[in-house]
Protein backbone atom coordinates (compact mmCIF):
# COMPACT_ATOMS: atom_id res chain seq x y z
CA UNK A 1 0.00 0.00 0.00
CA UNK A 2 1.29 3.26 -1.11
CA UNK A 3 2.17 5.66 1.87
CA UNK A 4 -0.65 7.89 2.35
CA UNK A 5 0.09 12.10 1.24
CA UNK A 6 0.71 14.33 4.22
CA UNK A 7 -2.37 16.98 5.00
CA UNK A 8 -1.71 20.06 6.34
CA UNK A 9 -2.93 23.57 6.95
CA UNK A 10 -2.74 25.77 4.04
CA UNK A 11 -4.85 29.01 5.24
CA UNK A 12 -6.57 30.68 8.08
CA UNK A 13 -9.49 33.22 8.19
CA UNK A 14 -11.91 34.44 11.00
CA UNK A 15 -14.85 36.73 10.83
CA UNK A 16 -16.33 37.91 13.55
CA UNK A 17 -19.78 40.15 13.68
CA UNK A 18 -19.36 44.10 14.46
CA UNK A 19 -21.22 44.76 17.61
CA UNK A 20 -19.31 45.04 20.96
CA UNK A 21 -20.94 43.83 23.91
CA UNK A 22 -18.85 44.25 26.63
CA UNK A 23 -19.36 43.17 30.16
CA UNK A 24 -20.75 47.13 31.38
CA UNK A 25 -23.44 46.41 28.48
CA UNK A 26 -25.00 43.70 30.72
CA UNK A 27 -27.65 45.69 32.38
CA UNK A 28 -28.02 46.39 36.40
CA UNK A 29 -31.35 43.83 36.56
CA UNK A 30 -28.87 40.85 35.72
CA UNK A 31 -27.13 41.33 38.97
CA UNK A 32 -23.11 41.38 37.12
CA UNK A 33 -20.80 43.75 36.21
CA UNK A 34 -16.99 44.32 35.08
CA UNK A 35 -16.13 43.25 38.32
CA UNK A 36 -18.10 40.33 38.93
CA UNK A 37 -17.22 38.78 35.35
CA UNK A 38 -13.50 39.81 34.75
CA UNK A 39 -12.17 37.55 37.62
CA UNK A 40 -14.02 34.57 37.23
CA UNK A 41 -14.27 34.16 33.37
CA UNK A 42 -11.34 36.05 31.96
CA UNK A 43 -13.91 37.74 29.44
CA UNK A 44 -14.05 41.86 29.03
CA UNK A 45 -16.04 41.25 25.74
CA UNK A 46 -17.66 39.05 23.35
CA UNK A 47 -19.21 39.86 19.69
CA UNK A 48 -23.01 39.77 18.99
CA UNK A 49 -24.69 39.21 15.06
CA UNK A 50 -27.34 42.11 14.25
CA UNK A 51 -30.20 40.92 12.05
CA UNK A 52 -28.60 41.14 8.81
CA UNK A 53 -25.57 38.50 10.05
CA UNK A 54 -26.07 34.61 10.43
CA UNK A 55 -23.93 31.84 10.94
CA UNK A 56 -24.15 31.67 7.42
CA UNK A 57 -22.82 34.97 6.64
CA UNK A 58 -19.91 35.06 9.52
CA UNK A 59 -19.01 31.52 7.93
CA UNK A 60 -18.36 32.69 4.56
CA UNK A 61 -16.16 36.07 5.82
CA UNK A 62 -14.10 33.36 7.45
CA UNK A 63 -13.93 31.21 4.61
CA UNK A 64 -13.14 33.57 1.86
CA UNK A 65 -10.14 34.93 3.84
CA UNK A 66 -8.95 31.09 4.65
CA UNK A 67 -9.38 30.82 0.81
CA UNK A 68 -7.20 33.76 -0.01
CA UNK A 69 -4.69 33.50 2.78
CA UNK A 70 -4.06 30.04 1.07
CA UNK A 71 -4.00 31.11 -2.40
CA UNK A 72 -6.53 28.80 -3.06
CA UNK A 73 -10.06 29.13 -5.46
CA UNK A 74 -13.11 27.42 -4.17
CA UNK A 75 -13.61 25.04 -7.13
CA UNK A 76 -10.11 23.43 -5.99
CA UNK A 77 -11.82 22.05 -2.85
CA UNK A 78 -12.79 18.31 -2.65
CA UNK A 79 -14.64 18.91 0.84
CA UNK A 80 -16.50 21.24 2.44
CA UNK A 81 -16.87 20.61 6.51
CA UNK A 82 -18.60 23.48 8.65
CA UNK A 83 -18.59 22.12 12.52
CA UNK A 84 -21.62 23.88 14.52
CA UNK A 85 -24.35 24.04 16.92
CA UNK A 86 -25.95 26.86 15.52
CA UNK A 87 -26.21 26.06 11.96
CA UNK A 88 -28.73 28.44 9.50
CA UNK A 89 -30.90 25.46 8.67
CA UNK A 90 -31.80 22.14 9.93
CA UNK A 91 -31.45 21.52 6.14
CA UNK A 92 -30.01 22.52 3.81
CA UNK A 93 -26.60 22.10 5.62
CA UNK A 94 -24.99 25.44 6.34
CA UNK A 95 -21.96 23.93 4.33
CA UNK A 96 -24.26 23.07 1.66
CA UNK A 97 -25.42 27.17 2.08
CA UNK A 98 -21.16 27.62 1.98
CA UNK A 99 -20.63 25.83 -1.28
CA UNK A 100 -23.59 27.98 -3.31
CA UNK A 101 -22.60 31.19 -2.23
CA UNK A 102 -18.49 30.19 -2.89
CA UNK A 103 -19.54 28.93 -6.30
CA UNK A 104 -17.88 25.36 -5.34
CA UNK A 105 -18.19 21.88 -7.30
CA UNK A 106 -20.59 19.71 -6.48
CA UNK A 107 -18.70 18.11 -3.48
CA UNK A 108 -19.05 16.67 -0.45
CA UNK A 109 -20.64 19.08 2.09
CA UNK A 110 -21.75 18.58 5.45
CA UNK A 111 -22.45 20.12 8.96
CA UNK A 112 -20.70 18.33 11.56
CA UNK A 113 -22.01 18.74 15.66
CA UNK A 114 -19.66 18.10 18.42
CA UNK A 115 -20.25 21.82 20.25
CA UNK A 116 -16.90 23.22 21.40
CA UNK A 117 -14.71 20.34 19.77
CA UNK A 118 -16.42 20.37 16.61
CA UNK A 119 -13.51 21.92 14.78
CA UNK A 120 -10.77 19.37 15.44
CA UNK A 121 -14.09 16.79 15.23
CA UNK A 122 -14.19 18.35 11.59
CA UNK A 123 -10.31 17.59 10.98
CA UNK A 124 -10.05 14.13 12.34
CA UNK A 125 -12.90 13.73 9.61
CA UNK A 126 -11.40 15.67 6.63
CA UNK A 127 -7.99 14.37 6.53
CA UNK A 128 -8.59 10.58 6.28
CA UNK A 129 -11.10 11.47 3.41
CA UNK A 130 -8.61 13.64 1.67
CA UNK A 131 -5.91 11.10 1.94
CA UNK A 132 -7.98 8.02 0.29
CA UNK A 133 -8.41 10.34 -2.52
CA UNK A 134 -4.69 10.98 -2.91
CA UNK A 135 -4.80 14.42 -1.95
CA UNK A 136 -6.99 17.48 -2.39
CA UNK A 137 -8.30 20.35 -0.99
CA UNK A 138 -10.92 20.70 1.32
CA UNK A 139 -12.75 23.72 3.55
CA UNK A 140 -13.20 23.36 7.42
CA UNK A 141 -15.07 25.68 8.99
CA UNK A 142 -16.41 26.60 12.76
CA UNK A 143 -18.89 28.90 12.88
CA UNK A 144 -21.38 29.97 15.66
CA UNK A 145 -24.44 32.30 16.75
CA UNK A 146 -24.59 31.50 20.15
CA UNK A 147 -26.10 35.02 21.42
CA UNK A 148 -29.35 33.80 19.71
CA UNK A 149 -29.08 30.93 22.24
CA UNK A 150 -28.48 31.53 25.59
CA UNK A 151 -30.99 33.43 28.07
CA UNK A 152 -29.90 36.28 28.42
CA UNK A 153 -31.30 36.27 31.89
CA UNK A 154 -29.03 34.24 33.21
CA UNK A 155 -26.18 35.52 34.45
CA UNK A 156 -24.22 32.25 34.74
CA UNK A 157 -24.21 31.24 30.63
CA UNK A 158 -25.31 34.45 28.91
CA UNK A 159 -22.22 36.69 29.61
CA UNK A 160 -19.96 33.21 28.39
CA UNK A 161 -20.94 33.07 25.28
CA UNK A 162 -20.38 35.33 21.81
CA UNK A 163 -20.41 34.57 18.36
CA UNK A 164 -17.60 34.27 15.65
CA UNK A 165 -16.45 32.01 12.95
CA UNK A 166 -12.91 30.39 11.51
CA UNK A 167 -11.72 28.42 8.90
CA UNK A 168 -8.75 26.33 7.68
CA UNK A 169 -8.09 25.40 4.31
CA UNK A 170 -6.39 21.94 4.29
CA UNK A 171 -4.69 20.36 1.25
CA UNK A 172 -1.19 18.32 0.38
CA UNK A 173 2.00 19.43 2.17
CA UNK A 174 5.40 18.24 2.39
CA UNK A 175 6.46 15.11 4.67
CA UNK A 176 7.71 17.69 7.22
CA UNK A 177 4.86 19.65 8.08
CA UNK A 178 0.85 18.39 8.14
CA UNK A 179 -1.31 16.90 10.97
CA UNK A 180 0.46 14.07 12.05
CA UNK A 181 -1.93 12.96 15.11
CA UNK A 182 -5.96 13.81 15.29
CA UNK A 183 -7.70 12.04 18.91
CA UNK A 184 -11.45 12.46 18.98
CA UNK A 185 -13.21 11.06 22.48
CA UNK A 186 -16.97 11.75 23.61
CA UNK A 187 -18.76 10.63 26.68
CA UNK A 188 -22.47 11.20 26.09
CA UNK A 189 -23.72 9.47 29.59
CA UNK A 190 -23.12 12.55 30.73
CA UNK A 191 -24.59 14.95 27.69
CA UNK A 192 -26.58 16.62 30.14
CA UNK A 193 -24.21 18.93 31.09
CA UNK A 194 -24.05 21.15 28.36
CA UNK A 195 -27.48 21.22 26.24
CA UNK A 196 -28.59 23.85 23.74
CA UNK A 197 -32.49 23.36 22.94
CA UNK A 198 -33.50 22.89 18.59
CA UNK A 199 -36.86 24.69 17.67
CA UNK A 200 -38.41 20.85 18.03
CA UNK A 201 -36.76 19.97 21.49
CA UNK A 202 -39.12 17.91 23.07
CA UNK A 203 -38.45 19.10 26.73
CA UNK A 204 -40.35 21.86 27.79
CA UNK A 205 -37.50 23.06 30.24
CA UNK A 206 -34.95 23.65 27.67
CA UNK A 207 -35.65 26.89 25.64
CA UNK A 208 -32.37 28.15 26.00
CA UNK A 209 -28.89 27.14 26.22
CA UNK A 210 -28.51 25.06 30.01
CA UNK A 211 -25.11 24.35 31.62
CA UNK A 212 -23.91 23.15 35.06
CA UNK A 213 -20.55 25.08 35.50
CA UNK A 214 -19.14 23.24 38.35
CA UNK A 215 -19.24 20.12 36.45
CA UNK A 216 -18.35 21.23 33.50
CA UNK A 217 -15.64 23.12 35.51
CA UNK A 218 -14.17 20.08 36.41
CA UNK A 219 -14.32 17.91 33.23
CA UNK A 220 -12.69 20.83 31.57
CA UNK A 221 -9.19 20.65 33.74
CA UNK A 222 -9.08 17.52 33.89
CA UNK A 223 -9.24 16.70 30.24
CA UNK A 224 -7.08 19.51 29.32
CA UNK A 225 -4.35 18.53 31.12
CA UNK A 226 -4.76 14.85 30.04
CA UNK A 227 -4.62 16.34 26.60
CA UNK A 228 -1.81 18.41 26.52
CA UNK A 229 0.14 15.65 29.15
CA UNK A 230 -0.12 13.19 25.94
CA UNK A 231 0.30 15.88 23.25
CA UNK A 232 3.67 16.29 24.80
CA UNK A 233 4.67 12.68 24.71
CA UNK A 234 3.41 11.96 21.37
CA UNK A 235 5.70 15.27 20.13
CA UNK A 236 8.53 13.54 22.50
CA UNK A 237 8.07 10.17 20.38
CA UNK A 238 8.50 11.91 17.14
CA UNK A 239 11.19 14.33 17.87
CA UNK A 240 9.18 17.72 17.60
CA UNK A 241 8.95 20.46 19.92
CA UNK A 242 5.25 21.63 20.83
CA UNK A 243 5.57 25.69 19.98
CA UNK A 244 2.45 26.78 21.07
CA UNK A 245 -1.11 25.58 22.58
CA UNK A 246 -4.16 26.84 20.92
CA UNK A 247 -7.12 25.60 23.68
CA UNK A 248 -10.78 25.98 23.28
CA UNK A 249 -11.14 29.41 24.88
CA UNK A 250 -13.66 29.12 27.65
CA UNK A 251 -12.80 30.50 30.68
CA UNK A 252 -9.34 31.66 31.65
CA UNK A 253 -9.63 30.06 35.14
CA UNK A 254 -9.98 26.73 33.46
CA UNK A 255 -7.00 27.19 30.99
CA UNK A 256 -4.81 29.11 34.22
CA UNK A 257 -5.53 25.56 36.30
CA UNK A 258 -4.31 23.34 33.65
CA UNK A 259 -0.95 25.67 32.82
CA UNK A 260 -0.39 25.24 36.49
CA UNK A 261 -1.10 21.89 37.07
CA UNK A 262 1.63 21.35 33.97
CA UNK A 263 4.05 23.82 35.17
CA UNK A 264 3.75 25.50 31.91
CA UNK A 265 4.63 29.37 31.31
CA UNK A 266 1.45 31.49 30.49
CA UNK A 267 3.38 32.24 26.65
CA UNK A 268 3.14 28.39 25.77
CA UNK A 269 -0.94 29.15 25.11
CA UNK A 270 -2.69 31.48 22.80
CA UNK A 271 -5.37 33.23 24.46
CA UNK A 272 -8.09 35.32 22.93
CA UNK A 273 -10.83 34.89 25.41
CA UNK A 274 -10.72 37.97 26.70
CA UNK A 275 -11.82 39.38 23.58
CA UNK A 276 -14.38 37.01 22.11
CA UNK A 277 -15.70 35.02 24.65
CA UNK A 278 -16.81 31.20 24.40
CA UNK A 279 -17.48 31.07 20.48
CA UNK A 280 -17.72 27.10 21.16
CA UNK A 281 -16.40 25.51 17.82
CA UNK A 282 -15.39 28.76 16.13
CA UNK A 283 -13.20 29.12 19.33
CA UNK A 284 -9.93 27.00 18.17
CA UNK A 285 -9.71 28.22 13.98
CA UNK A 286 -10.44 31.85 15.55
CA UNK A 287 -7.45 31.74 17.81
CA UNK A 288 -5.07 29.84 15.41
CA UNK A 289 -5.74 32.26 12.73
CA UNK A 290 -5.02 35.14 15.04
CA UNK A 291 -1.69 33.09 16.38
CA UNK A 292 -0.66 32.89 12.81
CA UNK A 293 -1.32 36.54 11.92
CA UNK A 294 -0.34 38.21 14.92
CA UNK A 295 3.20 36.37 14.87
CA UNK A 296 2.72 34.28 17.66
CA UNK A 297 2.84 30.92 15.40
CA UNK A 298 5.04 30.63 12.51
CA UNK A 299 5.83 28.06 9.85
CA UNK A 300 7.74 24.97 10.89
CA UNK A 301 6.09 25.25 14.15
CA UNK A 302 4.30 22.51 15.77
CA UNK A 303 0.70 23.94 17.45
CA UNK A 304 -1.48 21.82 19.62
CA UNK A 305 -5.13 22.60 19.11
CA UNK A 306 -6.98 21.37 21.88
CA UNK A 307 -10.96 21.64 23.31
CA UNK A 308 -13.36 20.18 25.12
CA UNK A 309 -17.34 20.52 25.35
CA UNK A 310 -20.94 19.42 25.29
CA UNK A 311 -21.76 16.05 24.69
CA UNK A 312 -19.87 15.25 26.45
CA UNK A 313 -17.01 15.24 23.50
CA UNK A 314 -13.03 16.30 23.68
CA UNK A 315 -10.47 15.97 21.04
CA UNK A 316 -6.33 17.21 20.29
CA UNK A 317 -4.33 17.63 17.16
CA UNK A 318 -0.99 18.01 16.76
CA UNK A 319 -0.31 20.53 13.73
CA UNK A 320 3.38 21.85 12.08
CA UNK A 321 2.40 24.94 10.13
């Protein structure tokens, strides 16, 4: 059998919607403030769509800059993956919505749900089915309108969350750089942890986005540092230094435990939380595109994208730009 062809990251792109809401937004009747928030979460502001934006339309913004930051035209791509729990449509697929307004081949095209792991879900997925073709080019995208569902009533979820998309274009590389390990895991026995409610949930409770923090708060450290604990021995194994970790940004408390409990400096992880809040999976392709951008990951480096989230799901790659 014929070695299969290395896939790696060609582009980045994020888009993220105009509006501003920043934590003195959040009105006196919701009992928070600057104060309150900052601390515990790590978050001074987070981005909100208007009407005229979509997950749709902040998927696309991403995806045309991935495109062009890769040099590459949309009828090149073989795939077309966008990972979300917000998507336009039940059907058609907001992937499907992707490829008709990019003016792409009839390919594959698909929305892919595993909440805040969904984009590394989406690149365990893509790169076996590019490699059994030889090669190719596909689109991954993470895109998410997650002010539209949280209550914003609730002071413990609604100030987490904003909305935001990113996207990688993947495609052939060298034998030198390329995804060389993808880990997906899920643990739905305990799904009810993080639940976000479809117009034809059948549980009357659930009309908005429910999560129990303290649990969640838990999982979260622990599989982090489980994560980046075996991240660092598979790099170890194949004689690459890990550069940088890009985490799913969710709360800095969580990401501060795990650096400590690994004795890692604050520099070795890319943090935008502060900024954009919990964009779920538009979180990791976000903050990688930013990393590459704003200097902070460079080619030749290896990059360990890591995130964990409802589902109960979690998932690593190992990247070398």
């Amino acid at each position: 059998m014929a070695d299969l062809v290395s896939i790696g990251i060609l582009g980045t792109g994020r888009a993220v919607p105009e509006r501003i809401v920043t934590n003195a937004d959040f009105p006196e009747s919701l009992g928070t403030s600057d104060a309150w928030i900052r601390p515990r979460t790590g978050i001074l502001e987070r981005r909100y769509v208007s009407a005229r934006e979509s997950t749709t339309t902040l998927a696309l913004s991403a995806a045309r800059s991935a495109l062009e930051d890769a040099g590459v035209q949309a009828n090149e791509l073989e795939l077309i993956i966008c990972a979300t729990v917000t998507p336009e449509r039940m059907t058609p697929s907001t992937a499907c919505l992707l490829q008709a307004e990019l003016r792409a081949r009839s390919v594959p095209c698909f929305d892919l749900t595993a909440a805040c792991s969904g984009f590394i879900y989406a690149l365990g997925t893509a790169v076996p089915m590019l490699q059994v073709r030889g090669g190719g080019k596909a689109l991954i995208v993470g895109a998410e309108t997650l002010s539209r569902t949280v209550d914003h009533a609730d002071r413990s979820t609604c100030v987490l969350f904003g909305d935001g998309a990113g996207a990688v274009v993947l495609g052939p590389t060298d034998g030198n750089r390329g995804l060389f390990s993808v880990n997906l895991f899920s643990d739905g026995s305990r799904g009810a942890l993080i639940e976000v409610p479809s117009l034809w949930t059948l549980d009357p409770t659930l009309t908005a986005l429910r999560m129990h923090g303290r649990e969640v708060y838990k999982f979260a450290v622990t599989k982090l540092t489980e994560l980046i604990r075996t991240a660092q021995t598979e790099c170890e194994r194949v004689g690459r230094d890990l550069s940088l970790i890009v985490p799913h940004q969710v709360n800095v408390r969580i990401l501060d435990a795990a650096r400590e409990e690994l004795n890692l400096p604050a520099d070795h992880f890319f943090i935008n939380l502060d900024r954009y809040g919990n964009t779920s999976a538009a979180s990791v392709p976000m903050a990688l595109d930013e990393a590459r951008r704003g200097g902070r990951a460079h080619a030749g480096d290896t990059v360990l994208l890591a995130a964990f989230g409802g589902g109960l799901t979690w998932a690593w790659a190992l990247v070398t730009l």
